[in-house]
Protein backbone atom coordinates (compact mmCIF):
# COMPACT_ATOMS: atom_id res chain seq x y z
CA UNK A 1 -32.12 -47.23 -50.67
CA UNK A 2 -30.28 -46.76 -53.98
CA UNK A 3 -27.89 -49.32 -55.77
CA UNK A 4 -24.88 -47.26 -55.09
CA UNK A 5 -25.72 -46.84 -51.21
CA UNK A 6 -25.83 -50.92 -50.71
CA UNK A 7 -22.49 -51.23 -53.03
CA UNK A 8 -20.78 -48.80 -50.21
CA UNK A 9 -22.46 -50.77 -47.45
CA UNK A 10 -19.65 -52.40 -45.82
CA UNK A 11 -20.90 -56.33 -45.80
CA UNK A 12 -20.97 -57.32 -41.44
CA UNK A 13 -18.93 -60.42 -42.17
CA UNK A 14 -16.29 -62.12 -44.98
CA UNK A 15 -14.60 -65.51 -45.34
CA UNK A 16 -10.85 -64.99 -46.01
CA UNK A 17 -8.50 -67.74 -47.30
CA UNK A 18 -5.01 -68.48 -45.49
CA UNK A 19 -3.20 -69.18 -48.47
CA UNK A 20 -0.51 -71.65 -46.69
CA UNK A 21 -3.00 -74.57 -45.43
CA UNK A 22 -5.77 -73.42 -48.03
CA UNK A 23 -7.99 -73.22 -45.27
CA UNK A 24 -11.07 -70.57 -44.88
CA UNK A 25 -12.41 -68.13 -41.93
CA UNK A 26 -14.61 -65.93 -41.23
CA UNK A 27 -14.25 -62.54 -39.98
CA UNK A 28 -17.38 -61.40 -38.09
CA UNK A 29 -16.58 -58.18 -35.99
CA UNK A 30 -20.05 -57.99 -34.87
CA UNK A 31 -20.16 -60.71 -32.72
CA UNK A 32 -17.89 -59.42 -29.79
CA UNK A 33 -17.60 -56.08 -28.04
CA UNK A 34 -13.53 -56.56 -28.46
CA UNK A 35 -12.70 -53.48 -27.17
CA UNK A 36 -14.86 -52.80 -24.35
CA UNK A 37 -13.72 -56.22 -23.23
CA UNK A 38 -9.67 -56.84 -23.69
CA UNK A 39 -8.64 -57.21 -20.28
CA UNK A 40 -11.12 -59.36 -18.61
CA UNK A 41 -9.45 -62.32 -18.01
CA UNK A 42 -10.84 -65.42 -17.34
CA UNK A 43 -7.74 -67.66 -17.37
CA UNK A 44 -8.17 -69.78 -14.65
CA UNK A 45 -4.87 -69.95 -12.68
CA UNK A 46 -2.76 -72.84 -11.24
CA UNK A 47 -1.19 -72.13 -7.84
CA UNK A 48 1.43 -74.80 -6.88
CA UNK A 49 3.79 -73.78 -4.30
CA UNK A 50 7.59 -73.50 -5.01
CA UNK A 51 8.05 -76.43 -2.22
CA UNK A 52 6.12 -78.43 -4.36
CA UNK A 53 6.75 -77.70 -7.85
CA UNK A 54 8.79 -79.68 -9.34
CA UNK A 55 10.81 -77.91 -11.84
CA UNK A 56 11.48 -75.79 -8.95
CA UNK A 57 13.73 -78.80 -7.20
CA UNK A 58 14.48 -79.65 -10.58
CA UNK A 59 17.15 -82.91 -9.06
CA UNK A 60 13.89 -84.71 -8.67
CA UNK A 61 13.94 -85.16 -12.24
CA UNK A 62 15.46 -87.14 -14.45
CA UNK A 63 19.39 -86.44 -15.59
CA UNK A 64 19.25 -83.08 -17.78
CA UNK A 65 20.45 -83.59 -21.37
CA UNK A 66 21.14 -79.61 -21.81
CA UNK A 67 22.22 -76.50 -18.69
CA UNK A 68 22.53 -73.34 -19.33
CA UNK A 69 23.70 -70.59 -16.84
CA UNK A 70 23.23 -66.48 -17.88
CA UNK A 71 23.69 -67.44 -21.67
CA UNK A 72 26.76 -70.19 -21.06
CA UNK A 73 26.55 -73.77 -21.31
CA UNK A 74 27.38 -76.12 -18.28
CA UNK A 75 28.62 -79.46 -18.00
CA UNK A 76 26.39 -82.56 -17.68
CA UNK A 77 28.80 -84.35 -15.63
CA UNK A 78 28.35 -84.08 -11.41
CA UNK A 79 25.38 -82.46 -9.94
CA UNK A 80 23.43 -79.57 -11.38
CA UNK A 81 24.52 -76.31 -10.41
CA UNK A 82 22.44 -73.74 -8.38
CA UNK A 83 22.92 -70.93 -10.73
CA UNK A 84 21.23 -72.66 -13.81
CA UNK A 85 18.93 -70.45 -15.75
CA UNK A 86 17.61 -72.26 -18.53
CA UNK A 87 17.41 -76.24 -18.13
CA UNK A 88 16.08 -79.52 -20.79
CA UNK A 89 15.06 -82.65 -19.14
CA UNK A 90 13.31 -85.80 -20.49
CA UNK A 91 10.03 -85.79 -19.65
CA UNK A 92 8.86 -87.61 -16.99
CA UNK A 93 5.54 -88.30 -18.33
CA UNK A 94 5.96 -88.41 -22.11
CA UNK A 95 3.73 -89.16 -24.62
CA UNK A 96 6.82 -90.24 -27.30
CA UNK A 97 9.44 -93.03 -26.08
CA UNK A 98 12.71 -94.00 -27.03
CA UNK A 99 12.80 -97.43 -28.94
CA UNK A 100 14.44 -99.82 -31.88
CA UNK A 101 11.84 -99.72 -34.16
CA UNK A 102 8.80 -98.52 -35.77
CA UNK A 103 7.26 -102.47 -35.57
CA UNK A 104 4.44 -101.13 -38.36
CA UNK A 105 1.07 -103.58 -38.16
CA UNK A 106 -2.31 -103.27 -40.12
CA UNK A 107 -5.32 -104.37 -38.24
CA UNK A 108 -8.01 -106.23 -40.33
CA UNK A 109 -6.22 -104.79 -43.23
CA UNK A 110 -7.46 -101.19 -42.69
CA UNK A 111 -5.84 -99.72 -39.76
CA UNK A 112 -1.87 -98.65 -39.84
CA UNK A 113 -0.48 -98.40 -36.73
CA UNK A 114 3.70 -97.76 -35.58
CA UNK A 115 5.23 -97.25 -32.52
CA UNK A 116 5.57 -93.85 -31.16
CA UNK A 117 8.96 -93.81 -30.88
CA UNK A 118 11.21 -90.48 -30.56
CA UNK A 119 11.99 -87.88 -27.97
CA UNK A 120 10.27 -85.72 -25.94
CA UNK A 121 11.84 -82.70 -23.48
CA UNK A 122 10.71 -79.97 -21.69
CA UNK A 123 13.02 -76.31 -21.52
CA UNK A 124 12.75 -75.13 -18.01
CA UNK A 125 13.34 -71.45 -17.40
CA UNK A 126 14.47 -70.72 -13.66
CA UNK A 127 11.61 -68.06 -12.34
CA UNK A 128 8.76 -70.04 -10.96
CA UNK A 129 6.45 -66.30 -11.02
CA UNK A 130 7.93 -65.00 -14.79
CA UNK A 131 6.25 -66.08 -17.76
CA UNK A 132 8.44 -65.74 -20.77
CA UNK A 133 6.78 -61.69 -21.52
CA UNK A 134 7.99 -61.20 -18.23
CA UNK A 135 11.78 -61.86 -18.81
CA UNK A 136 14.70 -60.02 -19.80
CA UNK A 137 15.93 -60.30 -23.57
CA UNK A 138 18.70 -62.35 -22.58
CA UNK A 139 16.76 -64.27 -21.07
CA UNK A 140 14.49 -64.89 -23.98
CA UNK A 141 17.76 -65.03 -26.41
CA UNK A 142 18.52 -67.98 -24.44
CA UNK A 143 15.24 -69.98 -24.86
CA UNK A 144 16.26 -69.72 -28.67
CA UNK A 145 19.84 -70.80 -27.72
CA UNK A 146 18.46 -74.17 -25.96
CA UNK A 147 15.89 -74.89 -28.73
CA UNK A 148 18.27 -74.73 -31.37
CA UNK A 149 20.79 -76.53 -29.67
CA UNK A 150 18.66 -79.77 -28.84
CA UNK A 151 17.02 -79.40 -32.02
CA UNK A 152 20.37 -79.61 -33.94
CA UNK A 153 20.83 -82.65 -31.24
CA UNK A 154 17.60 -84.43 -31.83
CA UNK A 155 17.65 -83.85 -36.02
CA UNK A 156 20.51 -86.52 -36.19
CA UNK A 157 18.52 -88.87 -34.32
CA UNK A 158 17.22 -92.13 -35.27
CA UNK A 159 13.60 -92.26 -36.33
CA UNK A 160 13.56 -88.17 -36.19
CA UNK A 161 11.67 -87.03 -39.22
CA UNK A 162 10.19 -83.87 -37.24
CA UNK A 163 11.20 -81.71 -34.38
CA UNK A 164 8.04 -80.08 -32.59
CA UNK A 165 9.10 -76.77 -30.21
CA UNK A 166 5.95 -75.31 -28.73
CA UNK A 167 4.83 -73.58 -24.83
CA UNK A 168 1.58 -73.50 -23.38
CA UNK A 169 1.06 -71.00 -20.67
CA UNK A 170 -2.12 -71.07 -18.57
CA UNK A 171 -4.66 -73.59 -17.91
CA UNK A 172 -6.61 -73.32 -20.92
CA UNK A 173 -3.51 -73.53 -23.30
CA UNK A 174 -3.22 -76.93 -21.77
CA UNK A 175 0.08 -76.23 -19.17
CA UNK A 176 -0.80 -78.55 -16.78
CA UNK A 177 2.36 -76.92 -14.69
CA UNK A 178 2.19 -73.34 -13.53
CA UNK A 179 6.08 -73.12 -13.60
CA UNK A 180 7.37 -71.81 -17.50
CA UNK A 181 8.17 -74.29 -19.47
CA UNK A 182 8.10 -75.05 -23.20
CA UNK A 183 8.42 -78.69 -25.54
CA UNK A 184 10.29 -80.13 -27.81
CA UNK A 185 9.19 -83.87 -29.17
CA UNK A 186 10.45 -85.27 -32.11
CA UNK A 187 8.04 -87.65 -34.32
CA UNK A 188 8.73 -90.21 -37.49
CA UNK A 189 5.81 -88.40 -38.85
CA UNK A 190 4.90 -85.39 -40.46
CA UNK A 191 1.68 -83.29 -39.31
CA UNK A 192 -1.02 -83.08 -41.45
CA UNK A 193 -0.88 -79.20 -40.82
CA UNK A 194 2.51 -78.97 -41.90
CA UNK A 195 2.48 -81.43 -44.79
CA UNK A 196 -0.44 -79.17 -46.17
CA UNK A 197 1.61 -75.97 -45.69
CA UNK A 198 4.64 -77.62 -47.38
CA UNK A 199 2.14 -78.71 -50.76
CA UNK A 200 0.50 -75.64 -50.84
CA UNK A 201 4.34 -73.69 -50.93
CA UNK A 202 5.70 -76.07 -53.21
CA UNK A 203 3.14 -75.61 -55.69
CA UNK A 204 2.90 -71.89 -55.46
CA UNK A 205 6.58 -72.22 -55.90
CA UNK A 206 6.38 -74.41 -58.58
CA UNK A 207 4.05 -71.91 -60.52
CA UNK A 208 5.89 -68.41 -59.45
CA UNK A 209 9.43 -69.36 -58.85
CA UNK A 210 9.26 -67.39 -55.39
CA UNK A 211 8.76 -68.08 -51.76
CA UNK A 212 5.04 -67.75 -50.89
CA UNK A 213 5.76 -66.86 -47.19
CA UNK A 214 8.22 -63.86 -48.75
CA UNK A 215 5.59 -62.81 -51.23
CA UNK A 216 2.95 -62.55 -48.07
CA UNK A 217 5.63 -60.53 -46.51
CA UNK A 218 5.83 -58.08 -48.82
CA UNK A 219 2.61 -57.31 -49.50
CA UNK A 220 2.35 -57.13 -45.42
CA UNK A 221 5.68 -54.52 -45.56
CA UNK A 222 3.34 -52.44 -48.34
CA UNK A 223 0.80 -52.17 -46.88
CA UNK A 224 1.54 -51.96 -42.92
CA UNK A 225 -2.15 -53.01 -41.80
CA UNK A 226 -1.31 -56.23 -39.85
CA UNK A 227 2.31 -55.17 -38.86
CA UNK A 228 2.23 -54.98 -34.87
CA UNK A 229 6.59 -54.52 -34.79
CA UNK A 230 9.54 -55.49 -37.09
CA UNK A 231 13.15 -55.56 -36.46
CA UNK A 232 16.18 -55.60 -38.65
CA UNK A 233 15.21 -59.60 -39.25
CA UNK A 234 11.65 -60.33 -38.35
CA UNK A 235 8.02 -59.41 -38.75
CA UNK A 236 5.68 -59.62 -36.01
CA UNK A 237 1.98 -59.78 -38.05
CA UNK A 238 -1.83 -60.23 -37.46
CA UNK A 239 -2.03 -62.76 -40.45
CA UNK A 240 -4.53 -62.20 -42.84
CA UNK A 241 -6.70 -65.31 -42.12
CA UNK A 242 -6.41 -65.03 -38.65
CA UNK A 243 -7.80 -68.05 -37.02
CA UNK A 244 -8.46 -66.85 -33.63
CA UNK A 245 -8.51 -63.26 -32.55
CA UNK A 246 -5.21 -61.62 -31.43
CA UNK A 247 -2.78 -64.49 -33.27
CA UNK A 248 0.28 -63.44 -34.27
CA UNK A 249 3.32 -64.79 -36.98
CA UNK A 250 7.04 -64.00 -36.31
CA UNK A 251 8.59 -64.64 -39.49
CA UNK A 252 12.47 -64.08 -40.58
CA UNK A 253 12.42 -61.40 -43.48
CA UNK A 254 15.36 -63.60 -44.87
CA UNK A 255 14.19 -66.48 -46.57
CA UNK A 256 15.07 -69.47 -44.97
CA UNK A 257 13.59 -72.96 -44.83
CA UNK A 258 14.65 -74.60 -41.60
CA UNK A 259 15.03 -72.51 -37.94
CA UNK A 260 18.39 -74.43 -37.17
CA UNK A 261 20.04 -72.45 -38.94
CA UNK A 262 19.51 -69.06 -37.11
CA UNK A 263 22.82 -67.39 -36.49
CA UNK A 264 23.45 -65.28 -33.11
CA UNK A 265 22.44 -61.72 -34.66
CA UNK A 266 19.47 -63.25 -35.80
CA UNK A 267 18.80 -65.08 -32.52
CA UNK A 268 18.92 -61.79 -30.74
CA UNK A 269 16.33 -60.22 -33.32
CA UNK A 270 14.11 -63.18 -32.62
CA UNK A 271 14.17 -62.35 -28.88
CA UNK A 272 13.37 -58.68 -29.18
CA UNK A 273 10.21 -59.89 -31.96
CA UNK A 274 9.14 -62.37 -29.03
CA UNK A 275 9.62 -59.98 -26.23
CA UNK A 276 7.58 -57.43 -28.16
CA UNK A 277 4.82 -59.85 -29.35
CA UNK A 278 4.16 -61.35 -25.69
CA UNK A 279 4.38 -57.83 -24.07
CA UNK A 280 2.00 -56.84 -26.22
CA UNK A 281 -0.10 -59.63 -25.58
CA UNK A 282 -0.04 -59.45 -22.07
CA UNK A 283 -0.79 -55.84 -21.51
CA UNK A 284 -3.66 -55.90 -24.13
CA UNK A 285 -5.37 -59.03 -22.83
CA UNK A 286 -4.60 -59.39 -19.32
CA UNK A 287 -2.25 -62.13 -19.23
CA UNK A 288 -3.84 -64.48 -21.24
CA UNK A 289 -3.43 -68.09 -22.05
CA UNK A 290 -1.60 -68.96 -25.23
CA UNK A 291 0.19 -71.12 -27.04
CA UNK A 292 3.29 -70.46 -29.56
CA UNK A 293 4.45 -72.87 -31.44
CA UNK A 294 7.51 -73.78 -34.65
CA UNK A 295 6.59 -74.49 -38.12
CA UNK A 296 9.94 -75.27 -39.89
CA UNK A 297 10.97 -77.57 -42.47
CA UNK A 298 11.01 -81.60 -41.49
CA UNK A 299 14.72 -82.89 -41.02
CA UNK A 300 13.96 -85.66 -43.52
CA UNK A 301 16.60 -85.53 -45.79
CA UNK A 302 15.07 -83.79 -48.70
CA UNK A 303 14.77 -80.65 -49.83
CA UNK A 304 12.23 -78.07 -48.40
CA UNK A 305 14.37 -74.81 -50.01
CA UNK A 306 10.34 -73.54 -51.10
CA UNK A 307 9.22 -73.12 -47.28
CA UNK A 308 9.65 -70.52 -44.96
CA UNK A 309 9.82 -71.25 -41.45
CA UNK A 310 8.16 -69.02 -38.56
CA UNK A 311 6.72 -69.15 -35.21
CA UNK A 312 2.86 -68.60 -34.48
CA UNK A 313 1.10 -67.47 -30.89
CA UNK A 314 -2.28 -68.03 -30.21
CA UNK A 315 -3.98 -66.45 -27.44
CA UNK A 316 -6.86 -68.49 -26.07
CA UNK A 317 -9.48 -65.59 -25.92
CA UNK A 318 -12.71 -67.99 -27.03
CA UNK A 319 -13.72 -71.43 -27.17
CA UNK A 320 -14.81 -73.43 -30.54
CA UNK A 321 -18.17 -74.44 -30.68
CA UNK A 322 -20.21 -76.65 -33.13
CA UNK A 323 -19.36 -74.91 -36.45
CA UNK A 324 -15.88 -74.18 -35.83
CA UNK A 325 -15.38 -77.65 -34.64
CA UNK A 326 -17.74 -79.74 -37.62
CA UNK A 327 -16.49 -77.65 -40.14
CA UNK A 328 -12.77 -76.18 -39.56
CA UNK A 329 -13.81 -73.15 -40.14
CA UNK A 330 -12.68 -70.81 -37.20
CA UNK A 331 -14.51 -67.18 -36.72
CA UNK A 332 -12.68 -64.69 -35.68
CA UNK A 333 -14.54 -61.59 -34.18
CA UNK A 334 -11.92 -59.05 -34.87
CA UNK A 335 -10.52 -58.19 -38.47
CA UNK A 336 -6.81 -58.89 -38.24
CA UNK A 337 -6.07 -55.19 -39.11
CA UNK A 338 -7.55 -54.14 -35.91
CA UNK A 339 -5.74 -56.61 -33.62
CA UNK A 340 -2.62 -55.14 -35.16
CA UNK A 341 -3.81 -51.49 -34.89
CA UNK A 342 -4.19 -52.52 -30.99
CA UNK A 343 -1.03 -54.26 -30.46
CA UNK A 344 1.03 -51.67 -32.28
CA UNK A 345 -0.33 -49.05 -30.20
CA UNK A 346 0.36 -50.95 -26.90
CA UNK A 347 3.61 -49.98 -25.22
């Protein structure tokens, strides 16, 4: 075989680098028959009875701290009113509590430990049987109405340094209730995901004066490979360094640091991206597990203006093994440009 035959050879896997965490993948196509295999669905599924769930006789739980009823909010005061749509109640079982103080300790002069103090919610859509792909837009618009409005809540809280949002639907996502449901929990802390993403913007920031996140969305707008739909105000993207195959970025084409500050035009945009994305998703895969969750800047007090905040879904269409897990290097068995090329085509 001659020199220039191997050079045109396309190589059967590559290692990409997601430029916001500075973390590596690999892309190796070859090691799943992705398209002879979308919609076999293995997701285990979790029957539970409307008599028995209980989000579905939602005055079993505690006192809600936010109602909402066909895009109005209700009062808190009296009972709660049969015609709620979208509902926030402390968690019955929550793995951040309310306290005074952070009571730091060191253990044999090593260990740091604090108290996990904060807040932690769940945002209860009404439909037992609709997952959020499954609703109407104004539906989904208000989702995005209650998680800014408890976020803008909880961000003026003691001890509230970060606001989590994030859903898990299906079994393997880790929704341990079939009903829909997503989480907000608040922590003193900042994740070591985030804290990377924020370094790695502030120093690409510091070197090119611009928005990393709005330079990736550029070159994304050039080039079209990894769009799967855009709006007025968002992208819907395969990124580049996909992690895992199918996962998708909604990102506002404004650049903005924190997801508070969404106005109601843009709110609706976010909707139609989310609709789109989990339509998409659902009709290409089968209904698959996944989880979505918020990146956006801490509400510490200081200045994040470099960062660019955005949601990101993951369907759960594999499970890590050895290398993934020793190293943190996920493969991915289809190029992001293809998972695109199937989304975009699905109606």
């Amino acid at each position: 075989m001659s020199n220039s035959k191997i050079k045109n050879k396309k190589f059967p896997a590559e290692l990409r680098m997601d430029l916001a965490s500075g973390d590596w993948i690999i892309v190796a196509p070859g090691r799943s028959k992705v398209r002879k295999n979308l919609k076999k669905s293995s997701r285990k599924k979790i029957i539970v009875s409307l008599k028995d769930c209980p989000f579905c006789n939602i005055k079993t739980q505690k006192k809600p701290t936010l109602i909402f009823s066909h895009g109005k909010k209700i009062s808190l005061e009296g009972d709660i009113p049969d015609n709620w749509t979208t509902i926030v109640i402390p968690n019955l079982y929550p793995t951040i509590f309310s306290g005074n103080s952070l009571n730091e300790r060191i253990e044999g002069g090593l260990y740091k430990r604090i108290n996990a103090i904060g807040f932690h919610e769940l945002v209860i859509t009404r439909n037992h049987n609709k997952s959020l792909a499954q609703l109407s837009l104004k539906s989904i618009k208000e989702v995005f109405d209650t998680y800014q409005d408890r976020y803008l809540f909880l961000a003026k809280q003691k001890f509230v340094n970060y606001i989590s949002i994030f859903h898990n639907h299906g079994f393997e996502a880790g929704a341990s209730q079939p009903h829909p449901h997503s989480q907000i929990m608040t922590t003193p802390l900042i994740d070591a995901d985030l804290r990377n993403a924020l370094s790695n913007s502030w120093k690409y920031y510091k070197k090119h004066k611009k928005c990393l996140y709005c330079e990736m969305s550029k070159w994304e707008k050039k080039t079209k490979k990894r769009i799967v739909f855009e709006n007025k105000d968002f992208l819907v993207i395969c990124p580049f360094a996909s992690k895992f195959k199918f996962q998708i970025i909604i990102s506002p084409k404004k650049h903005s640091s924190s997801f508070e500050k969404i106005n109601e035009e843009e709110k609706w945009s976010l909707a139609e991206a989310f609709q789109q994305a989990l339509t998409k998703l659902y009709k290409t895969l089968g209904d698959p597990s996944y989880n979505f969750y918020l990146h956006t800047a801490p509400c510490d007090n200081k200045n994040h203006n470099y960062y660019h905040w955005h949601w990101t879904i993951i369907p759960k269409t594999s499970i890590l093994g050895g290398f993934e897990t020793g190293t943190r290097m996920e493969v991915s068995a289809i190029e992001p440009e293809k998972a695109a090329e199937i989304l975009r085509k699905q109606k």
